[in-house]
Protein backbone atom coordinates (compact mmCIF):
# COMPACT_ATOMS: atom_id res chain seq x y z
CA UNK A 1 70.69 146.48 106.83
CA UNK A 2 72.19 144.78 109.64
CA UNK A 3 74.87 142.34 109.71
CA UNK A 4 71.85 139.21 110.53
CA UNK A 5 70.11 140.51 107.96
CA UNK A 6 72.69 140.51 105.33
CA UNK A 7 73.80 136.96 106.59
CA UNK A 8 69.74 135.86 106.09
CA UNK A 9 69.62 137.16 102.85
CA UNK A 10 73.18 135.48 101.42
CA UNK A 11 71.57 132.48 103.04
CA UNK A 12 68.76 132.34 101.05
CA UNK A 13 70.15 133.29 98.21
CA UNK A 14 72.75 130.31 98.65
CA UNK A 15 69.51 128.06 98.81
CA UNK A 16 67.44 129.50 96.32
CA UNK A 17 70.61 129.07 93.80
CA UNK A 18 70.78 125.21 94.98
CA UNK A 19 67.55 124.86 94.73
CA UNK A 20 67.68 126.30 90.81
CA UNK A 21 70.79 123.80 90.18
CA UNK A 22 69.01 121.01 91.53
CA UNK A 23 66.05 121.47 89.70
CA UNK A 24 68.41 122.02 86.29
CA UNK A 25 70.28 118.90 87.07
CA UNK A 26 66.96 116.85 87.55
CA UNK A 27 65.84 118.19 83.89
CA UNK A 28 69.00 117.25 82.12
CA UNK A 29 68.83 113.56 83.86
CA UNK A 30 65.14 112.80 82.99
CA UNK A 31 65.88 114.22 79.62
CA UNK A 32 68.61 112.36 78.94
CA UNK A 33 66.67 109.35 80.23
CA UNK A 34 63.90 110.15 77.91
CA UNK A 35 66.37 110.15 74.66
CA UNK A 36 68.06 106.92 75.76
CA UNK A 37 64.74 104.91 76.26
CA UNK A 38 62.75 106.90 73.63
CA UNK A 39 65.19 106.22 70.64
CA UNK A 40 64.37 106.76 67.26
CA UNK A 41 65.12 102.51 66.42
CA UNK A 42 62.18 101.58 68.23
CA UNK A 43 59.06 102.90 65.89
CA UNK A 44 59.07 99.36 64.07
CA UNK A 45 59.25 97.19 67.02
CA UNK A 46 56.22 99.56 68.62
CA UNK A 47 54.50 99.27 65.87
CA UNK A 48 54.65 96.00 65.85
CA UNK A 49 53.23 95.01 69.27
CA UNK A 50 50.30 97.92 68.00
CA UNK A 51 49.66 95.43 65.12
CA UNK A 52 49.52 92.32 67.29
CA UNK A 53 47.43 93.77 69.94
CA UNK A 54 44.77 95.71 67.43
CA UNK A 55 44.60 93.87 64.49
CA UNK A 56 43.57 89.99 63.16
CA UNK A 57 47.23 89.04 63.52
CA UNK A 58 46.81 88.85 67.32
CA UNK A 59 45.38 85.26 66.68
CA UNK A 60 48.85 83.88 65.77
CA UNK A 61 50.39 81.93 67.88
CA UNK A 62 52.44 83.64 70.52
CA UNK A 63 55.59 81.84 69.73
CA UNK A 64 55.40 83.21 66.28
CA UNK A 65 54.78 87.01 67.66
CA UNK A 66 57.70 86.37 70.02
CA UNK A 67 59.79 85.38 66.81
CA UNK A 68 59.40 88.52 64.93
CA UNK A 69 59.45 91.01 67.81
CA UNK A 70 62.64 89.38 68.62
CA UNK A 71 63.83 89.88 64.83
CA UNK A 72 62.59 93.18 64.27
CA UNK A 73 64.39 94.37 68.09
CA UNK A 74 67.81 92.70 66.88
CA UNK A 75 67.41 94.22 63.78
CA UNK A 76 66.12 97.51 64.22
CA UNK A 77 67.28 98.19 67.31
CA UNK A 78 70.20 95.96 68.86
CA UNK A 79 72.42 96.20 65.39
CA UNK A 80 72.21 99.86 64.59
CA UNK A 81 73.10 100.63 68.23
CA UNK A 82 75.93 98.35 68.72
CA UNK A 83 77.21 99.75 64.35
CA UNK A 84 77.11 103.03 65.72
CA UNK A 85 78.76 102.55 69.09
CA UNK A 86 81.86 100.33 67.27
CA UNK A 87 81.91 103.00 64.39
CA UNK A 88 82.35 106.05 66.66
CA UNK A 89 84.78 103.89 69.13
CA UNK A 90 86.82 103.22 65.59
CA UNK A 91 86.78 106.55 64.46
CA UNK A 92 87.43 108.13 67.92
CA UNK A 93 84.48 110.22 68.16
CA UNK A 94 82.75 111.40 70.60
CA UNK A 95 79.49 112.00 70.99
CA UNK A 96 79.54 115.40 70.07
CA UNK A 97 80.69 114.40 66.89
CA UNK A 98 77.15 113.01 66.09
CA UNK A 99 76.03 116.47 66.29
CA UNK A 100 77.42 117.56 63.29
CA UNK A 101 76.65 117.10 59.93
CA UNK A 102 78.87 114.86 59.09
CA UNK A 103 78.47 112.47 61.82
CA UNK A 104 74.73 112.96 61.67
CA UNK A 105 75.11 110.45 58.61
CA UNK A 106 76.52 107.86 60.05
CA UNK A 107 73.34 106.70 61.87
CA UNK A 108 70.95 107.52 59.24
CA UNK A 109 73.28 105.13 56.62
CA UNK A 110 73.69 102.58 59.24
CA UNK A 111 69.90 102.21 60.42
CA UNK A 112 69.07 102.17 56.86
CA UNK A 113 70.98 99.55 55.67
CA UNK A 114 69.42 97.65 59.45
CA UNK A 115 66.29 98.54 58.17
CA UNK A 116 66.51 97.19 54.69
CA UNK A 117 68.05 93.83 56.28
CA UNK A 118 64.65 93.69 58.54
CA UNK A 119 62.39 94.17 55.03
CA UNK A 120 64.27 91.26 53.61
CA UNK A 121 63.99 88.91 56.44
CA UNK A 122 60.52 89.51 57.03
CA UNK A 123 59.67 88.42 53.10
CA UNK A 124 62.43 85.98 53.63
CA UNK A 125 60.35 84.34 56.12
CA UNK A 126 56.98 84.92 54.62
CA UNK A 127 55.59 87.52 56.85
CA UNK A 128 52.05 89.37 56.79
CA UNK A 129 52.64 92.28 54.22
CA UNK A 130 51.36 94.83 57.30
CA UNK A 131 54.69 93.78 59.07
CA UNK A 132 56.40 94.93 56.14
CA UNK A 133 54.50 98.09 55.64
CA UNK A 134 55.76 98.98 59.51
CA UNK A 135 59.20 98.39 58.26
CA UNK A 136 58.82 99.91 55.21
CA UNK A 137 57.50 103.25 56.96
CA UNK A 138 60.36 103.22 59.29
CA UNK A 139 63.10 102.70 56.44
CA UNK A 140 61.46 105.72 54.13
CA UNK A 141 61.36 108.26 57.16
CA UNK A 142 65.23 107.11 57.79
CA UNK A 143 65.67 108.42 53.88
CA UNK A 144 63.40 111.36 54.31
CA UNK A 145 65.52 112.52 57.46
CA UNK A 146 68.69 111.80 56.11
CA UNK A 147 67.78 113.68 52.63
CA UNK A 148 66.69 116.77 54.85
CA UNK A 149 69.93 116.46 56.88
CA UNK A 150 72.09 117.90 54.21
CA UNK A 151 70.36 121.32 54.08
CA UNK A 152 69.23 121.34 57.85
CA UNK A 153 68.71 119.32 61.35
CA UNK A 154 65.31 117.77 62.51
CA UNK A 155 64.72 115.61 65.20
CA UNK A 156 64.68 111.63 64.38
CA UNK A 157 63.01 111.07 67.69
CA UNK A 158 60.14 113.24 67.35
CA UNK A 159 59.89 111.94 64.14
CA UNK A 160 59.85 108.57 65.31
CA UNK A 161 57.44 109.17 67.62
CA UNK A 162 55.72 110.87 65.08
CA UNK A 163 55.58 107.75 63.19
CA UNK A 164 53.86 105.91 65.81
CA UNK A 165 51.19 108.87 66.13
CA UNK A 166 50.76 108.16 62.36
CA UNK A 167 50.77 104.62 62.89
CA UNK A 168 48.65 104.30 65.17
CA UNK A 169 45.98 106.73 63.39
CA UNK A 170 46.30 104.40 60.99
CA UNK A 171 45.89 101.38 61.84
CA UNK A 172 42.84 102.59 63.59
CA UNK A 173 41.31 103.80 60.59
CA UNK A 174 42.41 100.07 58.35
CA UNK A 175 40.73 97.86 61.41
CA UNK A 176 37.97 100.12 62.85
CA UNK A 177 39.01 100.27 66.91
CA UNK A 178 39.08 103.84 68.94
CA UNK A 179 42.40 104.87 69.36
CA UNK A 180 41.38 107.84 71.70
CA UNK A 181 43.48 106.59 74.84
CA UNK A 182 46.59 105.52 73.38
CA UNK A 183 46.53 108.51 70.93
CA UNK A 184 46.66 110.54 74.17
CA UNK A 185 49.13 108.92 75.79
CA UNK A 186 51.73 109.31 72.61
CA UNK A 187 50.84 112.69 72.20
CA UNK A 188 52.24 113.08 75.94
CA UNK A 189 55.40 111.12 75.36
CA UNK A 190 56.13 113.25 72.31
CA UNK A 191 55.89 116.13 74.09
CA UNK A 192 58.19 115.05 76.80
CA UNK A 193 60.75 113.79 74.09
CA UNK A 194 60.56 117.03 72.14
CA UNK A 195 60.81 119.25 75.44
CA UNK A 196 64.07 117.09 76.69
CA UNK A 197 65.79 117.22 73.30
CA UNK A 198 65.04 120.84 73.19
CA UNK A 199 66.84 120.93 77.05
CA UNK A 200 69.83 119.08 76.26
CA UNK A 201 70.09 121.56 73.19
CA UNK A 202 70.28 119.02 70.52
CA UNK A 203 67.20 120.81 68.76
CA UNK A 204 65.45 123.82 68.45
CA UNK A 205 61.45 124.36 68.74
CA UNK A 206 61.10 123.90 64.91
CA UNK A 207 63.52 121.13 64.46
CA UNK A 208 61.38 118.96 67.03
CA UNK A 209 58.13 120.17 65.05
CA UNK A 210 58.94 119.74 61.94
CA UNK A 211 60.26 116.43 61.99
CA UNK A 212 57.14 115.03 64.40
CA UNK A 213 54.68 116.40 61.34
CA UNK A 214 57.07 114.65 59.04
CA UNK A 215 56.94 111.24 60.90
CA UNK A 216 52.72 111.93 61.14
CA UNK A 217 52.19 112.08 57.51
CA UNK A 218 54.68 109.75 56.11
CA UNK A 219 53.44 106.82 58.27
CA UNK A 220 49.94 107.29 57.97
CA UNK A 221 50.27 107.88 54.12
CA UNK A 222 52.65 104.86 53.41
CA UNK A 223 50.87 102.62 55.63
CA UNK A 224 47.49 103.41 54.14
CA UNK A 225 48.72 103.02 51.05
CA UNK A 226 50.69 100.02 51.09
């Protein structure tokens, strides 16, 4: 092989490695993006706006729906966030810290006691019992996954977002509307959840699986129920 030669091939070689980095780099961002906007906080405020759009409680006045979509986000999502951001600050952690065991806790107790605030202001203020029953789904997968958590990790956003699949399947069955569409379209966003927390390492295949069949059957069960 010539000198040119060899300088063609290092060349593209040199690209083709880029081009792999590049491509790496682009996975890790949207997958980090994914996890930040895809949090497991935001099944009861989702499954909220699902209740107002498909059910008889879209007839209440708009005001009203902007009232508890506001309390649900500051309580379900806002306050856990900001608890967990102070806490870790306080303790000096970083976010690696999270990973563990130990500081896998630390959001489950927080969102939990969030959660249980939520439940309390909703009956506080007289709300339909199906706005509860959203809550109530939320708060019991919170205990399911941090009960599992002491023998072994699953994913809390899969199984948030399998909470909405199980929402959503069941709503569909309590007021009678097709829920082909949407079902497809949160089948693809919990795919692209579980593949990005699977490529920033945080879980394994199984992990992601287990705890999106988790978040399936627990909200379609308890909301069916209740």
């Amino acid at each position: 092989m010539t000198g040119e030669s060899q300088i063609l091939v290092q060349n593209s070689t040199s690209r083709s490695r880029r081009n792999v980095n590049r491509m790496l780099r682009l996975s890790v961002n949207a997958a980090r993006l994914l996890t930040m906007l895809f949090t497991p906080f935001y099944l009861p405020l989702v499954g909220m706006i699902a209740l107002f759009t498909f059910s008889y409680l879209n007839l209440l006045p708009m005001s009203y729906k902007l009232f508890v979509l506001a309390l649900v986000y500051l309580c379900t999502i806002l306050a856990p966030t900001m608890l967990i951001h102070f806490y870790r600050k306080y303790q000096g952690w970083s976010m690696l810290k999270l990973v563990t065991r130990e500081g896998r806790m630390v959001p489950y107790v927080i969102s939990i006691m969030c959660y249980f605030l939520c439940f309390y202001l909703l009956n506080y203020f007289h709300c339909p019992h199906f706005m509860s029953a959203i809550v109530v789904t939320a708060l019991i997968l919170q205990i399911i996954c941090a009960t599992i958590n002491v023998w072994f990790k699953i994913s809390t956003h899969t199984t948030a977002i399998g909470g909405i699949t199980g929402s959503l399947l069941a709503f569909a069955e309590l007021f009678s509307f097709n829920p082909l569409w949407w079902f497809c379209v949160v089948i693809i966003i919990a795919g692209l959840v579980g593949t990005g927390r699977m490529i920033l390492r945080q879980h394994s295949l199984h992990e992601v699986v287990y705890g999106y069949l988790i978040g399936i059957l627990v909200s379609f069960v308890t909301i069916i129920v209740i």
